[in-house]
Protein backbone atom coordinates (compact mmCIF):
# COMPACT_ATOMS: atom_id res chain seq x y z
CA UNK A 1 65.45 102.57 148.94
CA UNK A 2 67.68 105.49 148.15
CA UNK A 3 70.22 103.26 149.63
CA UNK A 4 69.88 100.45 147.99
CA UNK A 5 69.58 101.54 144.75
CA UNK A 6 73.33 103.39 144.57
CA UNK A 7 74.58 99.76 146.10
CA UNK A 8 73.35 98.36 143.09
CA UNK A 9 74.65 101.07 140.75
CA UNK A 10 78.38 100.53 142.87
CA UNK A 11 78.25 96.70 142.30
CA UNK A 12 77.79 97.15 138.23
CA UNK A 13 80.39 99.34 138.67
CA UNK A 14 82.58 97.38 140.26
CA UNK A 15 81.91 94.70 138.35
CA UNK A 16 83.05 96.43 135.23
CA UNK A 17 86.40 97.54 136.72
CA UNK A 18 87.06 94.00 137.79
CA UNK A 19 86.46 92.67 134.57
CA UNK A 20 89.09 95.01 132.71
CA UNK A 21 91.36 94.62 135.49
CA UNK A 22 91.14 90.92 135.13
CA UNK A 23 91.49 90.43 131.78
CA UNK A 24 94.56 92.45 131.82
CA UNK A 25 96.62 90.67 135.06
CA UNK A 26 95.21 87.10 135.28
CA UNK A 27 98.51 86.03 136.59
CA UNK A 28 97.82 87.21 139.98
CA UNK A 29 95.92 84.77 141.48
CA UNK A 30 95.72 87.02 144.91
CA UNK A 31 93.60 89.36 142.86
CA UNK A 32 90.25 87.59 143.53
CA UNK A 33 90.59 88.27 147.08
CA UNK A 34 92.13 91.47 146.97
CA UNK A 35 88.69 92.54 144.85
CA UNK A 36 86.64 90.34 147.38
CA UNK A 37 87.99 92.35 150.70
CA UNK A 38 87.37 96.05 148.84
CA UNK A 39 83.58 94.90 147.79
CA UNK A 40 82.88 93.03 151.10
CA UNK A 41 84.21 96.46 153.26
CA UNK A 42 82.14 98.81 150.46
CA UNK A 43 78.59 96.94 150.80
CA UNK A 44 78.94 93.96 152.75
CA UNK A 45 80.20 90.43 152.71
CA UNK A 46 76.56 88.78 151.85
CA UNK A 47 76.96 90.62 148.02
CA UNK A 48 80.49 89.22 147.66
CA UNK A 49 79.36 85.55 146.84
CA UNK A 50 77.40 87.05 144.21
CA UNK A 51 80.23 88.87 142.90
CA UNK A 52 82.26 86.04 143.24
CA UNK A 53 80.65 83.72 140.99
CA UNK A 54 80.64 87.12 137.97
CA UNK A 55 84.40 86.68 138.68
CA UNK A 56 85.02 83.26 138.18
CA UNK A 57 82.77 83.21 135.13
CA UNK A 58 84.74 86.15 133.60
CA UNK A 59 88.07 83.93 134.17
CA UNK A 60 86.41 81.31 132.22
CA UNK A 61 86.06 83.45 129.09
CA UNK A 62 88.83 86.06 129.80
CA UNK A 63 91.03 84.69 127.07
CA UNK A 64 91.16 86.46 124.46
CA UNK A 65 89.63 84.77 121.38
CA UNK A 66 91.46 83.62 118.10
CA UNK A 67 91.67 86.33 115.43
CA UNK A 68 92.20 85.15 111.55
CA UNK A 69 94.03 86.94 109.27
CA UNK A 70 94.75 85.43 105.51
CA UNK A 71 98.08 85.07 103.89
CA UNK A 72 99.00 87.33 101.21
CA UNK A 73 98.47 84.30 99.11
CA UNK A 74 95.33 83.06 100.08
CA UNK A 75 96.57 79.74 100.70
CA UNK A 76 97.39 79.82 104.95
CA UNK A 77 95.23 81.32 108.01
CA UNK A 78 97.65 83.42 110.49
CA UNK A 79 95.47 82.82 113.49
CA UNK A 80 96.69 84.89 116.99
CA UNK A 81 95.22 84.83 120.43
CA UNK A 82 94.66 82.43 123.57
CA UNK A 83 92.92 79.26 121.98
CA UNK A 84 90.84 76.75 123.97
CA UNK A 85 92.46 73.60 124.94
CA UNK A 86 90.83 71.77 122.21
CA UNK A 87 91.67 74.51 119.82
CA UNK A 88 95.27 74.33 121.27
CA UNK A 89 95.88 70.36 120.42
CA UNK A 90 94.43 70.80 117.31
CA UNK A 91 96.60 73.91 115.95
CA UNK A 92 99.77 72.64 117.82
CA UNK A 93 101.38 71.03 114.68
CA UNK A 94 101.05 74.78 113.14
CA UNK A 95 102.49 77.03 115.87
CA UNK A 96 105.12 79.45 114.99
CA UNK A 97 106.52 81.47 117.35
CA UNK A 98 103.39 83.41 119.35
CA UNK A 99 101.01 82.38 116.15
CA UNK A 100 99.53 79.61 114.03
CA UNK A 101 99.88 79.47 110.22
CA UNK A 102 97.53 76.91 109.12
CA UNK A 103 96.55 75.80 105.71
CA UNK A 104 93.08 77.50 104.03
CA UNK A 105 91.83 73.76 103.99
CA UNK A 106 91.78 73.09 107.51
CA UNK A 107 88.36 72.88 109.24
CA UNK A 108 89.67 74.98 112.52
CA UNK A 109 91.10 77.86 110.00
CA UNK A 110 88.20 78.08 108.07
CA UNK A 111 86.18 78.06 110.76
CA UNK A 112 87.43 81.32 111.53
CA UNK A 113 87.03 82.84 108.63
CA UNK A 114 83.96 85.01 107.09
CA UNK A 115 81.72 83.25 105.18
CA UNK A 116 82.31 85.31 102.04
CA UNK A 117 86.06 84.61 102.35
CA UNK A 118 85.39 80.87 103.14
CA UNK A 119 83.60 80.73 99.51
CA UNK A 120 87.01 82.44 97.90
CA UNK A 121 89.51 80.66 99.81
CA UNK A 122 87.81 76.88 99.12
CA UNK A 123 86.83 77.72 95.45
CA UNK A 124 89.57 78.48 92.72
CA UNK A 125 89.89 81.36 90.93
CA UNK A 126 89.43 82.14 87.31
CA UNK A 127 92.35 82.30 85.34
CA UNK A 128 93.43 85.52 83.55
CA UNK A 129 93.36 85.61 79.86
CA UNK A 130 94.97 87.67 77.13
CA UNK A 131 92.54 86.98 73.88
CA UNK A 132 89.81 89.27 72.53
CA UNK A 133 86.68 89.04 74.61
CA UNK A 134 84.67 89.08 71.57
CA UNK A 135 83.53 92.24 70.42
CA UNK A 136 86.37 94.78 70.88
CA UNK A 137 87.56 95.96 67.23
CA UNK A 138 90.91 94.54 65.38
CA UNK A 139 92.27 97.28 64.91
CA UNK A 140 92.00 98.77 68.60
CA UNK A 141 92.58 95.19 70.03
CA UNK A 142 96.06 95.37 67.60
CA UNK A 143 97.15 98.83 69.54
CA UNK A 144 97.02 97.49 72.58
CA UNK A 145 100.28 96.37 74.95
CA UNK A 146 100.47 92.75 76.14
CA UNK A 147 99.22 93.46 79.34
CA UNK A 148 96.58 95.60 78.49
CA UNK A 149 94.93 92.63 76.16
CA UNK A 150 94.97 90.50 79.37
CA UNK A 151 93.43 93.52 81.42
CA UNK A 152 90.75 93.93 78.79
CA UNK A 153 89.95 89.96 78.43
CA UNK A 154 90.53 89.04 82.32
CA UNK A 155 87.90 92.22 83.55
CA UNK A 156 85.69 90.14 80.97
CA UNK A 157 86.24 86.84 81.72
CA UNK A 158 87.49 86.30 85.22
CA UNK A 159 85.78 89.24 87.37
CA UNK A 160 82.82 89.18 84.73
CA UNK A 161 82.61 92.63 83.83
CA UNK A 162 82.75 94.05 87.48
CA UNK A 163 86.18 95.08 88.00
CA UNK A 164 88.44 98.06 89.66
CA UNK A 165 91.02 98.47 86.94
CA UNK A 166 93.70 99.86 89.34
CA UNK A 167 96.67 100.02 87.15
CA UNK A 168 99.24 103.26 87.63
CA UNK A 169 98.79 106.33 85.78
CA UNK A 170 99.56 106.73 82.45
CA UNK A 171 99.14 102.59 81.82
CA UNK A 172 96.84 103.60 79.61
CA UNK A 173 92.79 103.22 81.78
CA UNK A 174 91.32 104.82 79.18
CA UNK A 175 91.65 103.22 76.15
CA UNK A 176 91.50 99.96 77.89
CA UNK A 177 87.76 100.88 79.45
CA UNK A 178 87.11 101.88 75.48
CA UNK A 179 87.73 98.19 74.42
CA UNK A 180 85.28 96.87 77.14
CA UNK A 181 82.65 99.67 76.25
CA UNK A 182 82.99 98.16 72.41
CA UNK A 183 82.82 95.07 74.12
CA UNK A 184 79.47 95.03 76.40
CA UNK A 185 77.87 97.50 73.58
CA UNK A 186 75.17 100.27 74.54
CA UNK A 187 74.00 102.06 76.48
CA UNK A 188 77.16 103.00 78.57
CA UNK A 189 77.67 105.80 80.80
CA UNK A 190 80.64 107.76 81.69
CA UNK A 191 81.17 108.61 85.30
CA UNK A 192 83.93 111.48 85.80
CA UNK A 193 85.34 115.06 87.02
CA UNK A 194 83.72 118.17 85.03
CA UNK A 195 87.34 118.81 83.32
CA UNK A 196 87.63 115.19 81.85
CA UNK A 197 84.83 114.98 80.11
CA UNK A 198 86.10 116.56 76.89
CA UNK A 199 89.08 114.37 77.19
CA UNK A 200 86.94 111.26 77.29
CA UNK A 201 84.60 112.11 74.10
CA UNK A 202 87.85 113.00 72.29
CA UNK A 203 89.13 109.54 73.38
CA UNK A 204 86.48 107.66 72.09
CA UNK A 205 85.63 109.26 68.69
CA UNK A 206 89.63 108.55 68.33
CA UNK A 207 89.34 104.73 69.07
CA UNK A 208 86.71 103.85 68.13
CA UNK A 209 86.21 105.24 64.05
CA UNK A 210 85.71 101.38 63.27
CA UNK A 211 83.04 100.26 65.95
CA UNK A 212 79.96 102.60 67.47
CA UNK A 213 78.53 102.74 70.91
CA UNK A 214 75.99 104.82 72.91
CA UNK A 215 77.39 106.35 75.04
CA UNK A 216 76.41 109.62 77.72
CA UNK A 217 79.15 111.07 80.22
CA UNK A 218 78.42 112.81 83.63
CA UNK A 219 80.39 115.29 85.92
CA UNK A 220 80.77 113.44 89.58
CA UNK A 221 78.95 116.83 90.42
CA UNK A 222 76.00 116.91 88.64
CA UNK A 223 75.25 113.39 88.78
CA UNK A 224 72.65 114.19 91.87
CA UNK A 225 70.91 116.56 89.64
CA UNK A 226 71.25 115.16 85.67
CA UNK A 227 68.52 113.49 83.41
CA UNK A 228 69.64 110.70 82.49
CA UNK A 229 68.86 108.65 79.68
CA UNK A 230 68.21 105.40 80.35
CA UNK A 231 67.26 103.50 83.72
CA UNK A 232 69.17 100.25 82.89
CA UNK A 233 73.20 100.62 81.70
CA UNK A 234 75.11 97.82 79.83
CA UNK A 235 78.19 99.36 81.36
CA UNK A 236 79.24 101.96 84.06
CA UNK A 237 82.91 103.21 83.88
CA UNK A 238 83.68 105.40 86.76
CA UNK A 239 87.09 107.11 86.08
CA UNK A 240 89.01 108.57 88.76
CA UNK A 241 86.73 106.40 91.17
CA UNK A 242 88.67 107.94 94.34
CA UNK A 243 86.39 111.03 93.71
CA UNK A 244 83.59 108.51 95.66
CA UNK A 245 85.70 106.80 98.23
CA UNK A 246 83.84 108.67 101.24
CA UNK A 247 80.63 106.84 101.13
CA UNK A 248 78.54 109.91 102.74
CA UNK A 249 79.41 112.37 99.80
CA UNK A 250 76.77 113.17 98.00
CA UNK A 251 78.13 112.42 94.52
CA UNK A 252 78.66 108.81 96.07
CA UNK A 253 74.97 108.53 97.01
CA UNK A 254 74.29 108.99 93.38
CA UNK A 255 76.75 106.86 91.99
CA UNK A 256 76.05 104.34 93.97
CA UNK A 257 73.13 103.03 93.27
CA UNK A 258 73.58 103.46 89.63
CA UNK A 259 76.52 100.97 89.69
CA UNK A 260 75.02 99.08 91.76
CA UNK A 261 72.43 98.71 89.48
CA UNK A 262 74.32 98.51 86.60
CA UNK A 263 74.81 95.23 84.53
CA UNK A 264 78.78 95.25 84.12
CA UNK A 265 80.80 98.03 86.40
CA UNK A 266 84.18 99.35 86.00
CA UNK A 267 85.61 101.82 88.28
CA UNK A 268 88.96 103.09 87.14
CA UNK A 269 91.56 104.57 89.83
CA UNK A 270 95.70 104.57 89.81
CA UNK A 271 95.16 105.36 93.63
CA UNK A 272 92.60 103.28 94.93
CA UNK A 273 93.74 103.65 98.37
CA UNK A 274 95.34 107.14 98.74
CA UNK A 275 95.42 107.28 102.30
CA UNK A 276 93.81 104.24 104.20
CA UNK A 277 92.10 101.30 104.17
CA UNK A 278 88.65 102.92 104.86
CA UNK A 279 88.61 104.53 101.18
CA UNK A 280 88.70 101.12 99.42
CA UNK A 281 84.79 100.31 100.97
CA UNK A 282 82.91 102.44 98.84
CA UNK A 283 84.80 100.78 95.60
CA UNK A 284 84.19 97.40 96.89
CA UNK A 285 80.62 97.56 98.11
CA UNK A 286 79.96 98.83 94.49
CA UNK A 287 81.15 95.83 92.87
CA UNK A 288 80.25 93.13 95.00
CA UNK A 289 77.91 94.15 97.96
CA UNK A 290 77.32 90.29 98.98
CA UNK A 291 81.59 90.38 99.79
CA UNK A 292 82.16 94.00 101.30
CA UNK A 293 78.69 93.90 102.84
CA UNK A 294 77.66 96.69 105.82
CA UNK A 295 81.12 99.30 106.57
CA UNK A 296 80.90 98.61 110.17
CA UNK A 297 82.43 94.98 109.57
CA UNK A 298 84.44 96.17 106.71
CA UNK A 299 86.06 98.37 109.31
CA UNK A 300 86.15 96.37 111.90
CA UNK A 301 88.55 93.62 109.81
CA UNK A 302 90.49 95.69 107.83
CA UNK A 303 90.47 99.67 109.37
CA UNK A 304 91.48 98.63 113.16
CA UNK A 305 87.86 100.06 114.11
CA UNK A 306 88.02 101.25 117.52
CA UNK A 307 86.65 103.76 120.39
CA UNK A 308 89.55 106.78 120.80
CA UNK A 309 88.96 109.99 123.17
CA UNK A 310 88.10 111.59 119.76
CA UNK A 311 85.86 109.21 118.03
CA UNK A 312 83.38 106.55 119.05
CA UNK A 313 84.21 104.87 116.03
CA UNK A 314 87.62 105.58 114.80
CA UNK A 315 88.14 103.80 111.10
CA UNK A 316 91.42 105.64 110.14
CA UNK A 317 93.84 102.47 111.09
CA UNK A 318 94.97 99.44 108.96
CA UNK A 319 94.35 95.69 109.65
CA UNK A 320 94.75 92.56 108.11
CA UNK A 321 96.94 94.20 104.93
CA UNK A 322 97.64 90.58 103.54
CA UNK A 323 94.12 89.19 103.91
CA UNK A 324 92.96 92.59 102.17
CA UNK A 325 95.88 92.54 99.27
CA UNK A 326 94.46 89.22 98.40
CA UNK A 327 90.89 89.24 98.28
CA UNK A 328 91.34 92.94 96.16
CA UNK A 329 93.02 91.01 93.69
CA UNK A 330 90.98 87.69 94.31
CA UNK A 331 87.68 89.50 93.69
CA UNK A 332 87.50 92.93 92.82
CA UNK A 333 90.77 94.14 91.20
CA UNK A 334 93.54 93.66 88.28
CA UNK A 335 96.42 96.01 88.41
CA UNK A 336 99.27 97.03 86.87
CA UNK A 337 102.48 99.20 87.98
CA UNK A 338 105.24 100.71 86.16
CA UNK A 339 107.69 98.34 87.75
CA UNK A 340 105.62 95.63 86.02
CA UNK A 341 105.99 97.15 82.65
CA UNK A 342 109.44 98.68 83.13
CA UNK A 343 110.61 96.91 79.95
CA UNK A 344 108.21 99.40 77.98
CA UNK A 345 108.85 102.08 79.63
CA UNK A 346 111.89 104.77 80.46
CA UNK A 347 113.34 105.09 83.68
CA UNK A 348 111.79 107.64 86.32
CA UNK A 349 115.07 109.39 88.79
CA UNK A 350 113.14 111.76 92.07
CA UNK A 351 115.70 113.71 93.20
CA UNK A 352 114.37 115.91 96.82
CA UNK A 353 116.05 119.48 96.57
CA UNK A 354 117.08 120.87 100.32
CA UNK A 355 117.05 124.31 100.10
CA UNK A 356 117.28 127.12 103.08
CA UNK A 357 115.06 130.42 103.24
CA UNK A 358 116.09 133.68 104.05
CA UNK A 359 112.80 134.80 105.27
CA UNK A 360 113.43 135.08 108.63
CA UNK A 361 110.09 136.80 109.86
CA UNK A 362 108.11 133.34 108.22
CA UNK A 363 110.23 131.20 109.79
CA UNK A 364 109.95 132.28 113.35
CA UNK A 365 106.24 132.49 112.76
CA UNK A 366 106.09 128.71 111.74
CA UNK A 367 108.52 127.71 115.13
CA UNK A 368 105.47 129.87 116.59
CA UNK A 369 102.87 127.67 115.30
CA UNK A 370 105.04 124.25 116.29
CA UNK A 371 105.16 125.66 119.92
CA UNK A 372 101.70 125.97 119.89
CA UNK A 373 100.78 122.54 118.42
CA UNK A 374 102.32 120.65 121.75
CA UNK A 375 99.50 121.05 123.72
CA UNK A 376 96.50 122.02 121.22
CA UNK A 377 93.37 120.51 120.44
CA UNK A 378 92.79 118.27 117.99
CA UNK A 379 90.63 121.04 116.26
CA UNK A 380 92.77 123.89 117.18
CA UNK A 381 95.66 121.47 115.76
CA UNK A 382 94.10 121.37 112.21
CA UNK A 383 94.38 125.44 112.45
CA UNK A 384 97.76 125.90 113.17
CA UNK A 385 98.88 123.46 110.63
CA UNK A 386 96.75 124.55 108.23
CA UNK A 387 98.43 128.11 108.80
CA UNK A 388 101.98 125.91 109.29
CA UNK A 389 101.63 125.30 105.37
CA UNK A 390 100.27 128.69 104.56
CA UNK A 391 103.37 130.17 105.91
CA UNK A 392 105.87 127.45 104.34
CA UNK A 393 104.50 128.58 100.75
CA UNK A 394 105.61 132.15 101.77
CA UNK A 395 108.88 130.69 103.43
CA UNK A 396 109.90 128.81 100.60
CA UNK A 397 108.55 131.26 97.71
CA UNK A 398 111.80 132.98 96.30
CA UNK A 399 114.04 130.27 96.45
CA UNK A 400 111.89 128.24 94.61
CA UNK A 401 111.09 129.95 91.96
CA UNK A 402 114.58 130.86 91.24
CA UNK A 403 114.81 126.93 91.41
CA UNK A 404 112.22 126.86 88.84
CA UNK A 405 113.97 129.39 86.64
CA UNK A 406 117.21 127.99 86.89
CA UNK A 407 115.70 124.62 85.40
CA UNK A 408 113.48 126.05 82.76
CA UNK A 409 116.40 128.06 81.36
CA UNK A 410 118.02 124.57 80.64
CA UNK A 411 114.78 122.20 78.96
CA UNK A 412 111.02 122.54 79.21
CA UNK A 413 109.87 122.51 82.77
CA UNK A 414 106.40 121.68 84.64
CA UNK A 415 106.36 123.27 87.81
CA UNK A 416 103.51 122.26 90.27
CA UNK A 417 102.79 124.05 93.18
CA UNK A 418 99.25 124.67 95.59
CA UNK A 419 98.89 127.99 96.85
CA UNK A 420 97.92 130.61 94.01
CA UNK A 421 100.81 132.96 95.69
CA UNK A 422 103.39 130.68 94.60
CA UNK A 423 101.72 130.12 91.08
CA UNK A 424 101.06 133.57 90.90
CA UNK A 425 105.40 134.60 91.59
CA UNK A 426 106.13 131.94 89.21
CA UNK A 427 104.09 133.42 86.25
CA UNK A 428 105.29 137.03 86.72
CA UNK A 429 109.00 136.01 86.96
CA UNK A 430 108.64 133.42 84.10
CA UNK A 431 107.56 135.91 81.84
CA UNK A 432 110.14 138.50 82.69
CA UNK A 433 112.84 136.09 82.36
CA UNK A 434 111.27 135.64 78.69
CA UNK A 435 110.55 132.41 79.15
CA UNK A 436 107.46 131.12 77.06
CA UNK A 437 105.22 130.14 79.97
CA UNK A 438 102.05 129.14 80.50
CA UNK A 439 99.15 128.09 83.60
CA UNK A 440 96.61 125.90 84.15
CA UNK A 441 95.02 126.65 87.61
CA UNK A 442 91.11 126.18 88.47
CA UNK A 443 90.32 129.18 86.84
CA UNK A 444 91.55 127.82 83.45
CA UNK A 445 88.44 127.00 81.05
CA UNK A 446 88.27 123.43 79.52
CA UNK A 447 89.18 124.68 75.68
CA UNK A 448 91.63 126.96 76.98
CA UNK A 449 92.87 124.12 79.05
CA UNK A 450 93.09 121.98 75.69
CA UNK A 451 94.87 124.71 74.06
CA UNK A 452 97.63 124.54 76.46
CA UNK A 453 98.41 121.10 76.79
CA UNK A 454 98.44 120.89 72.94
CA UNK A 455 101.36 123.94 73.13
CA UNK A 456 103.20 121.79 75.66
CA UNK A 457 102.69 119.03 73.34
CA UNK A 458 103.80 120.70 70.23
CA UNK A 459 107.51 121.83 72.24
CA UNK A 460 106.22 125.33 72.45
CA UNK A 461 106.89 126.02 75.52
CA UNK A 462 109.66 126.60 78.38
CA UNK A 463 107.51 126.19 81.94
CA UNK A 464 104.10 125.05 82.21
CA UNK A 465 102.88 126.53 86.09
CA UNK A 466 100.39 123.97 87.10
CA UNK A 467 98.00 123.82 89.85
CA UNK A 468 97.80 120.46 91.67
CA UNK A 469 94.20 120.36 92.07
CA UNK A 470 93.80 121.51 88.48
CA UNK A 471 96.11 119.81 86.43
CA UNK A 472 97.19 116.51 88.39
CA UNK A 473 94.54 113.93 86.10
CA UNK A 474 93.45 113.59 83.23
CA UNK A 475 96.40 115.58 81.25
CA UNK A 476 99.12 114.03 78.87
CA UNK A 477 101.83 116.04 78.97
CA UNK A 478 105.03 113.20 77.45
CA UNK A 479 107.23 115.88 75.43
CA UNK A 480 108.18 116.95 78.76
CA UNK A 481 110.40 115.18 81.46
CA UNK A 482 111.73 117.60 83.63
CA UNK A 483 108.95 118.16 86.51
CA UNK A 484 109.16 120.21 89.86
CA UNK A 485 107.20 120.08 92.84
CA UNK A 486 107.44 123.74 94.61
CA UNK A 487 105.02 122.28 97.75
CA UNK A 488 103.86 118.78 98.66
CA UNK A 489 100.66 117.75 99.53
CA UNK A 490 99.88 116.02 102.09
CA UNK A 491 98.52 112.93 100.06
CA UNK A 492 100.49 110.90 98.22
CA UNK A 493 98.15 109.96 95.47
CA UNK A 494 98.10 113.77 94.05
CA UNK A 495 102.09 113.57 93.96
CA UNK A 496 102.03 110.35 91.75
CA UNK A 497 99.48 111.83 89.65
CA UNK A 498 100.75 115.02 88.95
CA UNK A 499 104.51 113.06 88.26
CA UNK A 500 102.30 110.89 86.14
CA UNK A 501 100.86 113.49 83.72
CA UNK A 502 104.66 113.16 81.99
CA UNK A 503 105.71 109.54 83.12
CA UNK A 504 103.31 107.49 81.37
CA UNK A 505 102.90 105.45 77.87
CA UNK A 506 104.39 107.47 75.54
CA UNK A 507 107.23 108.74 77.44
CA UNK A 508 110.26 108.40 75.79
CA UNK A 509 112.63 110.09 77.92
CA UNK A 510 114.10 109.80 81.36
CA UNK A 511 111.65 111.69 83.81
CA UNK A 512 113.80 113.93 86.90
CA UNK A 513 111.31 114.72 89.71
CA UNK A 514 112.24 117.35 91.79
CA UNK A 515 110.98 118.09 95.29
CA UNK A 516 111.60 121.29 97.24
CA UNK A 517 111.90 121.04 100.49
CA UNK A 518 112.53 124.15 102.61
CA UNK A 519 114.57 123.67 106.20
CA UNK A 520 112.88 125.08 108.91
CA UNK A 521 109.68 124.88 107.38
CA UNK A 522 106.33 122.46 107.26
CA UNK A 523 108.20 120.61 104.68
CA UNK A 524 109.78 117.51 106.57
CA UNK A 525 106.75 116.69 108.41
CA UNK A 526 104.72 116.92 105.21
CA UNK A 527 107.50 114.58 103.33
CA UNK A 528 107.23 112.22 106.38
CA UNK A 529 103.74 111.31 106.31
CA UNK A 530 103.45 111.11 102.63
CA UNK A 531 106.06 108.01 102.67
CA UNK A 532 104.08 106.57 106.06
CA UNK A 533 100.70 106.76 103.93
CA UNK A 534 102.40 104.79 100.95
CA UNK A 535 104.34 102.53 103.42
CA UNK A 536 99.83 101.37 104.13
CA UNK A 537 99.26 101.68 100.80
CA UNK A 538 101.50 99.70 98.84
CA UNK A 539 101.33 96.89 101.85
CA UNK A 540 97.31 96.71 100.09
CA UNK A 541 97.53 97.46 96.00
């Protein structure tokens, strides 16, 4: 019985093996006996017809099926794979080279498609419109840029009030999600960080003297916790919407039902995809569930899903950019970049400053760590380069600060950095130098905050030391267009906000954005994967 029972477990075994092994090197037609002589020699020739006929049936269906991506445009089906015979003589007329690019309208294309992207692909959009809803004020409508009036009227209009307004910072979000809250009328509710919410009431008793709405804003953070008002909203605005793109947060289990719920949603975000793919779910599920239905087939279309040595379910990859690009702007999003406005607004020059460290005791410490990284684990990897960047901000301290000083000596300066060390060098030597300086890190209050962008504002001061974390939204500092970075992050989104908090409507002046970046140090790695995360990125929005 023993026996027989481990044959059994042998021949699923086997079975598997062949299978993989099949599917991989069908050209070798010897194979089916080569796997018939092993099996018949393991447990005996009577099992092998059985086997056999597993074989044969896995040749049948050991093509690989056709996968469908959309065009860019919406208006072809790429298709790749090994098609049936039938499939074959009806796609031949649209094979090009290794793949098929067939039109939306034919039957074999759409066929392939989702059902929710079969409805979008067949039916034609709404067009975009540039005239007053209805109810937004004359004299904010008049204030508005061209292509804010269509962003205001098409959100209305053509994505019926449900809408991620994904234009790039400092295009303005905010006053254009004031002309659709005088628009839909109360109650509305304000979804944000703690440290904007000042900023938003101030924004709204400014634009809107002529025209009054209900309105009630809540911290991200507090959401879980807060009374709020009323069950049913007229409109949701969720600024900064990246703060919910993990959809197991707990400030995203509170938003989400709300807008959800909601009658008309807008979810306002300059990077709606900072890093991958994955992160836009949360944002689409929120506006149209029935489209971006359960994550596991969201991820398994667009986020490569697949089972690594690390994960059983790994949904950091990209597929399908073009299919996504288009149905984000077929369905869910309108957005603007500066390139698209460049006519309004002044050039922006980056200019990456090399610079070498005399620190010698940091820098063999961080060739330490990159010994060490070969052949670590992935968790003992996150460690080391964790401790990698700790050591770069000592590294690279000195040097840039006297970069820092050497700029702020010539026109106002905003220096960002991340580690409080570096903040903390730049303060002290700022103020020695006599330089009128000042610092917003997470320990500034919101008034004080306030205070401080108003000084920038006003031209009184020489360098503004500003933490990343604490000063990269929300914050309009235009007076100023000199701007140094004295780390990078490792996401791309904070760098383009923090450049943003001076290159943005308003902005009169050519904006320099200086980098530092230390030889020998963290640095080049760091700079590398930011522009391999906006390579995915801008392939999407």
């Amino acid at each position: 019985m023993a026996l027989k029972r481990r044959t059994g477990w042998f021949e699923r075994r086997y079975t598997f093996v062949s299978m993989a092994t099949l599917m991989i090197s069908r050209s070798r037609p010897s194979s089916h006996c080569w796997y018939a002589r092993i099996l018949s020699a393991s447990v005996g020739h009577a099992r092998c017809t059985v086997h056999m006929a597993s074989l044969k049936d896995i040749m049948l269906v050991s093509a690989m099926p056709l996968s469908s991506e959309l065009t860019s445009d919406g208006l072809h089906v790429v298709l790749r794979g090994k098609p049936t015979t039938a499939q074959a003589a009806l796609l031949q007329p649209f094979k090009n080279k290794g793949h098929w690019k067939v039109p939306t309208e034919h039957p074999e294309a759409l066929r392939m498609l989702p059902v929710p992207l079969q409805r979008l692909a067949t039916s034609p959009p709404l067009e975009y419109t540039d005239d007053n809803p209805g109810n937004v004020s004359p004299q904010l409508w008049n204030k508005l840029f061209p292509f804010q009036r269509r962003t205001v009227s098409s959100i209305a209009r053509r994505y019926r009030g449900r809408c991620l307004m994904a234009h790039d910072m400092g295009l303005g979000k905010t006053v254009q999600a004031i002309a659709l809250m005088q628009h839909y009328g109360s109650p509305v509710l304000i979804l944000c960080p703690a440290f904007l919410r000042k900023n938003w009431e101030a924004e709204i008793n400014r634009w809107s003297t002529d025209c009054s709405f209900e309105f009630f804003i809540v911290s991200y953070d507090s959401l879980a916790t807060a009374e709020l008002p009323a069950k049913h909203w007229k409109l949701i605005v969720a600024d900064e919407a990246h703060y919910i793109k993990h959809k197991d947060a707990r400030r995203t289990r509170a938003a989400l039902p709300l807008l959800l719920s909601a009658e008309h949603a807008v979810l306002l975000s300059g990077t709606p995809c900072p890093n991958r793919p994955e992160e836009l779910y949360t944002l689409m599920h929120a506006l149209r569930p029935s489209i971006a239905g359960s994550f596991n087939a969201f991820a398994r279309r667009y986020c490569n899903a697949r089972r690594t040595r690390f994960s059983m379910f790994d949904t950091t990859g990209s597929s399908r950019r073009s299919e996504l690009a288009w149905l984000l702007r077929r369905a869910f999003m309108v957005r603007y970049t500066k390139a698209d406005v460049m006519h309004e607004m002044p050039p922006k020059v980056c200019a990456p400053v090399r610079v070498r460290s005399e620190a010698k005791q940091h820098l063999d410490r961080i060739a330490e760590l990159y010994e060490m990284m070969e052949d670590a684990s992935p968790l003992a990897l996150k460690a080391l380069v964790s401790e990698a960047f700790r050591v770069t901000c000592q590294a690279k301290l000195s040097v840039s600060v006297e970069f820092v000083l050497s700029q702020a000596a010539k026109c106002p300066t905003i220096a960002f950095g991340h580690h409080r060390d570096m903040l903390d060098a730049l303060e002290t030597a700022g103020e020695q130098r006599g330089l009128r300086t000042v610092r917003i890190d997470g320990g500034t209050t919101m008034m004080h905050r306030q205070d401080i962008v108003e000084s920038i504002q006003a031209g009184r001061v020489d360098l503004a030391c500003l933490s990343m974390g604490a000063a990269g939204v929300g914050l309009t500092m235009t007076t100023v267009s000199n701007v140094v970075f004295m780390e990078l992050p490792w996401n791309p989104a904070v760098l383009r906000q923090c450049e943003d908090r001076v290159y943005r409507v308003g902005q009169t002046k050519t904006c320099t954005i200086h980098y530092i970046m230390c030889d020998d140090t963290l640095d080049q790695r760091v700079w590398d994967k930011i522009e391999a995360k906006e390579h995915v990125s801008r392939a999407i929005v």
